[in-house]
C-alpha atoms as a PDB file:
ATOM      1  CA  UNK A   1       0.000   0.000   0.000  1.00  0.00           C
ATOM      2  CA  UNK A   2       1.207   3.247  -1.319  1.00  0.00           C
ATOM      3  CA  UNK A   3       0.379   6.661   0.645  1.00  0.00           C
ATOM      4  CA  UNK A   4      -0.067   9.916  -0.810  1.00  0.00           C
ATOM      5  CA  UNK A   5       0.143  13.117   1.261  1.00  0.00           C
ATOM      6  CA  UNK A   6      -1.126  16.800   0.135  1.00  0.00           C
ATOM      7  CA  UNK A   7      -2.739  19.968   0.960  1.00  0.00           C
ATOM      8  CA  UNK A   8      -0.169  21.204   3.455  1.00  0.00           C
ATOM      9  CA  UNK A   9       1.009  24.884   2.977  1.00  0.00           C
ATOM     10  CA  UNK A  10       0.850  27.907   5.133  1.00  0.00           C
ATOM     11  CA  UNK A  11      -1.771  29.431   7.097  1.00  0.00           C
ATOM     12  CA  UNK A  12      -2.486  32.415   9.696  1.00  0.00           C
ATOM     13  CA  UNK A  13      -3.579  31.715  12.696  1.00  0.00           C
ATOM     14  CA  UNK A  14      -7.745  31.024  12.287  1.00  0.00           C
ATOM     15  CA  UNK A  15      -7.352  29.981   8.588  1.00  0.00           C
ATOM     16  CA  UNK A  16      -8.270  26.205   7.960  1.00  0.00           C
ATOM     17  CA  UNK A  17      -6.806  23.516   5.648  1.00  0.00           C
ATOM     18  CA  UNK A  18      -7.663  19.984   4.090  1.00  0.00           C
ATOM     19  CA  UNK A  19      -4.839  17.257   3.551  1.00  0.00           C
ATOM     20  CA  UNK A  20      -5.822  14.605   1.732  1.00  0.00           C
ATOM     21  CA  UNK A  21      -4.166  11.053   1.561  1.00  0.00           C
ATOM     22  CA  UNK A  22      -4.714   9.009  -1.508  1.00  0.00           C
ATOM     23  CA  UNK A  23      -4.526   5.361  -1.227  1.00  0.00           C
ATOM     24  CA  UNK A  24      -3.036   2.919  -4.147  1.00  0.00           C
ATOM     25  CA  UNK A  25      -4.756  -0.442  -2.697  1.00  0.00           C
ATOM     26  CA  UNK A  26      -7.646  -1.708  -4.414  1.00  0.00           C
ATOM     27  CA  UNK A  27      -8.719  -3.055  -0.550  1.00  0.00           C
ATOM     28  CA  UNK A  28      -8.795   0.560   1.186  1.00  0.00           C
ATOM     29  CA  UNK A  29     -12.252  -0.439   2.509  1.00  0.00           C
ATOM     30  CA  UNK A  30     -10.282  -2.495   5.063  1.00  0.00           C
ATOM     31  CA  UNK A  31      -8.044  -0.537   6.242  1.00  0.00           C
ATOM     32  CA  UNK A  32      -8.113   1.453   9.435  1.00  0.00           C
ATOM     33  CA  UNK A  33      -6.806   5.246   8.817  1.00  0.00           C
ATOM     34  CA  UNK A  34      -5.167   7.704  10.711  1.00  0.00           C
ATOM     35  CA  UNK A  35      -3.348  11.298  10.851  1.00  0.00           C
ATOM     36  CA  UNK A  36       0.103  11.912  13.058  1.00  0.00           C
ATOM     37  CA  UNK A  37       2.022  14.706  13.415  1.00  0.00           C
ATOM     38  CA  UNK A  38       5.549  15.747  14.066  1.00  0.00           C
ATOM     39  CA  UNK A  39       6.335  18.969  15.670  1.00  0.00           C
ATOM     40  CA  UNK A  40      10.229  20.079  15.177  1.00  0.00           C
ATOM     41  CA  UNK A  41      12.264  18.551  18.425  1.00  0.00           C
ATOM     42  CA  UNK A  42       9.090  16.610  19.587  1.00  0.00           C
ATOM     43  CA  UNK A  43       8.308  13.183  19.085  1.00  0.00           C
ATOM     44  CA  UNK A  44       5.494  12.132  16.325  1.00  0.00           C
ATOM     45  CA  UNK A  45       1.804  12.468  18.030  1.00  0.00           C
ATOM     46  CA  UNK A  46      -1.473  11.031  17.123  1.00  0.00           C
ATOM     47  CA  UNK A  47      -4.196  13.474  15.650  1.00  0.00           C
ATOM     48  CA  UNK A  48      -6.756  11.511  14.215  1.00  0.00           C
ATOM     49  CA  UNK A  49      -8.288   8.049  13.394  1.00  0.00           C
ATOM     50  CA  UNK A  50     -10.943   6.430  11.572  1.00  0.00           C
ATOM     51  CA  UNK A  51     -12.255   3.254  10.987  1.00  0.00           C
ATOM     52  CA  UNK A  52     -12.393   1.110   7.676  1.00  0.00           C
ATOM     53  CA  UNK A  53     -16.094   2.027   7.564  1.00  0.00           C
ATOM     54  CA  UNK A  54     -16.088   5.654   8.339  1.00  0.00           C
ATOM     55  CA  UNK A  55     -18.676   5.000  10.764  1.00  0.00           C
ATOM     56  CA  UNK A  56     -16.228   5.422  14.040  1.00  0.00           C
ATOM     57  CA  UNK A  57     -13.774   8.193  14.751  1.00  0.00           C
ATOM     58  CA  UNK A  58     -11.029   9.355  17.315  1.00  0.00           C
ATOM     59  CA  UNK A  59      -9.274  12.273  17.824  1.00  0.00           C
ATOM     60  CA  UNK A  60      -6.156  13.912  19.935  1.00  0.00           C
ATOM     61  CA  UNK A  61      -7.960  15.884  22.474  1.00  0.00           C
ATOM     62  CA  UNK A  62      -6.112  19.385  21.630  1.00  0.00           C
ATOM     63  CA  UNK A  63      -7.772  19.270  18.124  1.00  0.00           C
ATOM     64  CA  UNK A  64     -11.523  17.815  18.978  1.00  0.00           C
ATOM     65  CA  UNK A  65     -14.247  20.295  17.445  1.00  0.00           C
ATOM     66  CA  UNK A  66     -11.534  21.922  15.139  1.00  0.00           C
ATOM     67  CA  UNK A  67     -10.428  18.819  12.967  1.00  0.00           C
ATOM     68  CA  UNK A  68     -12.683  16.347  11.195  1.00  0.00           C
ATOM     69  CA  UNK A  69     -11.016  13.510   9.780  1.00  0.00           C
ATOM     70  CA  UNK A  70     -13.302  11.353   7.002  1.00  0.00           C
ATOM     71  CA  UNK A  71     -12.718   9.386   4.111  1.00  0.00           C
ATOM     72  CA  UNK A  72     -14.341   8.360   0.660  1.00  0.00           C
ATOM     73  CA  UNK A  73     -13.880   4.461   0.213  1.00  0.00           C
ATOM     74  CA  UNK A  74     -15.079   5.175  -3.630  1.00  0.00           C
ATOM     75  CA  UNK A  75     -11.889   6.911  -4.149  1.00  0.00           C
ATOM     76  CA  UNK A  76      -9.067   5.680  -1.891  1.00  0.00           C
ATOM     77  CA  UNK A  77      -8.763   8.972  -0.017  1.00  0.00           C
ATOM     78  CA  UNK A  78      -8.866  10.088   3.496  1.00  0.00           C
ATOM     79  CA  UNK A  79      -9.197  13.760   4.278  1.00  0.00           C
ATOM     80  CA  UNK A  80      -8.393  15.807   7.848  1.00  0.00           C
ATOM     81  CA  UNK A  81     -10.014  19.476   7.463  1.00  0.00           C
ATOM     82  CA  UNK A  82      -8.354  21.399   9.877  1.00  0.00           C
ATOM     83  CA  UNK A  83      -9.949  24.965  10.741  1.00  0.00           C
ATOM     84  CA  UNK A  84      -8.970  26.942  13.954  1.00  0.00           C
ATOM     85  CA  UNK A  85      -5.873  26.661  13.190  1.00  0.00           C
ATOM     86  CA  UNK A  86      -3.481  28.180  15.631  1.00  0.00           C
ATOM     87  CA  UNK A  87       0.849  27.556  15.902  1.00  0.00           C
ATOM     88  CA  UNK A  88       0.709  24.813  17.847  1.00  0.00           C
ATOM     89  CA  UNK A  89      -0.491  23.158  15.288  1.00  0.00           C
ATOM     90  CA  UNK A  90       2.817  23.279  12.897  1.00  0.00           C
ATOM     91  CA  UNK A  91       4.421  20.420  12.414  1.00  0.00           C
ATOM     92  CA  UNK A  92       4.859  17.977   9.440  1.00  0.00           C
ATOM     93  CA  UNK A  93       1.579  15.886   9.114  1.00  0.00           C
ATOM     94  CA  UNK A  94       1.906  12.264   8.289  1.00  0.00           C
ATOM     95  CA  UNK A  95      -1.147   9.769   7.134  1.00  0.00           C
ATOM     96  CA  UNK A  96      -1.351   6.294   8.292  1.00  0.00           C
ATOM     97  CA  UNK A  97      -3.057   2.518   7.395  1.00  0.00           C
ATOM     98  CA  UNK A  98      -3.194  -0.393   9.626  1.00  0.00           C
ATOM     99  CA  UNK A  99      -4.632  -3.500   7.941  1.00  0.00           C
ATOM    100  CA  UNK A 100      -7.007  -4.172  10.827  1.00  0.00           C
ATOM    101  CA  UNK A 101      -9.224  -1.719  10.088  1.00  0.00           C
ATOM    102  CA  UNK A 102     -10.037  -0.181  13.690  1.00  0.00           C
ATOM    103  CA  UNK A 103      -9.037   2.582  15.473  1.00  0.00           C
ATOM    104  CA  UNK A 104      -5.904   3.109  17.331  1.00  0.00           C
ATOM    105  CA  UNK A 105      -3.831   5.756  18.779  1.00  0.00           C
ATOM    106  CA  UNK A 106      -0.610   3.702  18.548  1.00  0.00           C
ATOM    107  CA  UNK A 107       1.572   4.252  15.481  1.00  0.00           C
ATOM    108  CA  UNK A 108       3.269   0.851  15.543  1.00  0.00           C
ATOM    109  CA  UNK A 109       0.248  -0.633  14.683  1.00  0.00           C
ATOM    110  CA  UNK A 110      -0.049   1.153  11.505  1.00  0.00           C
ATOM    111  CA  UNK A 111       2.090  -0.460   8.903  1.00  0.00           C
ATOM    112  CA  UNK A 112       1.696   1.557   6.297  1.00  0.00           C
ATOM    113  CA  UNK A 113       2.791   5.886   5.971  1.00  0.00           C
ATOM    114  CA  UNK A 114       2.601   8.018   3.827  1.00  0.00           C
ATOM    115  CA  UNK A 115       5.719  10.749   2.686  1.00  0.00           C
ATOM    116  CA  UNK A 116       4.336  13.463   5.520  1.00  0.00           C
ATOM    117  CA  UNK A 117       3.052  17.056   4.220  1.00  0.00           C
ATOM    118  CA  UNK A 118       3.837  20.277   5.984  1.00  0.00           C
ATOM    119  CA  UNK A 119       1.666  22.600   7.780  1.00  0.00           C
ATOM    120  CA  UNK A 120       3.082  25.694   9.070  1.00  0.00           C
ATOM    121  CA  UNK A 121       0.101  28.228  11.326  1.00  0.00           C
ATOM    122  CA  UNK A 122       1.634  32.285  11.212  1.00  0.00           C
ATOM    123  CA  UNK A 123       0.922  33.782  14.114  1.00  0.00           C
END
């Protein structure tokens, strides 16, 4: 399984953004998805998960009612729209796929990432 990162860039503080991760798997229904991040000088964090269905979701607590992660099994991709955006939330954003196709917060589980995609918040 092949991951695709996009939509980083740079933001102001407030703005909002949508990465997208495409998925080259022709079984992306059964995978579980998720978003990490990676801060510069801190170690990579969860952000957000879903599960193979769509129908069951997790997120880091910091970004809850600001970040929606989803994901359209009809064309491989999961999205995280980001709005509220503030500096904290800079870092390098990385997508994830773990074959079991539930949620998790832990990023061994996840075999599969994708390249990462930047996101940098102005202040």
């Amino acid at each position: 399984v092949q991951l695709q990162a996009s939509g980083g860039g740079v933001v102001q503080t407030g703005g909002s953004l949508r990465l997208s991760c495409a998925a080259s798997t022709r079984t992306f229904t059964t995978y579980g998805m998720a978003w990490f991040r990676q801060a510069p000088g801190k170690e990579r964090e969860f952000v957000a998960a879903i599960s193979w269905s769509g129908s069951s979701t997790y997120y880091l607590d910091s970004v809850k009612g600001r970040f929606t992660i989803s994901r359209d099994n009809a064309k491989n991709i999961v999205y995280l729209q980001m709005s509220s955006l503030n500096p904290e939330d800079t870092a390098v954003y990385y997508c994830a796929a773990n074959h079991f196709g539930t949620i998790t917060t832990r990023d061994r589980v996840y075999e599969y990432w994708g390249q990462g995609t930047q996101v940098t918040v102005s202040s």
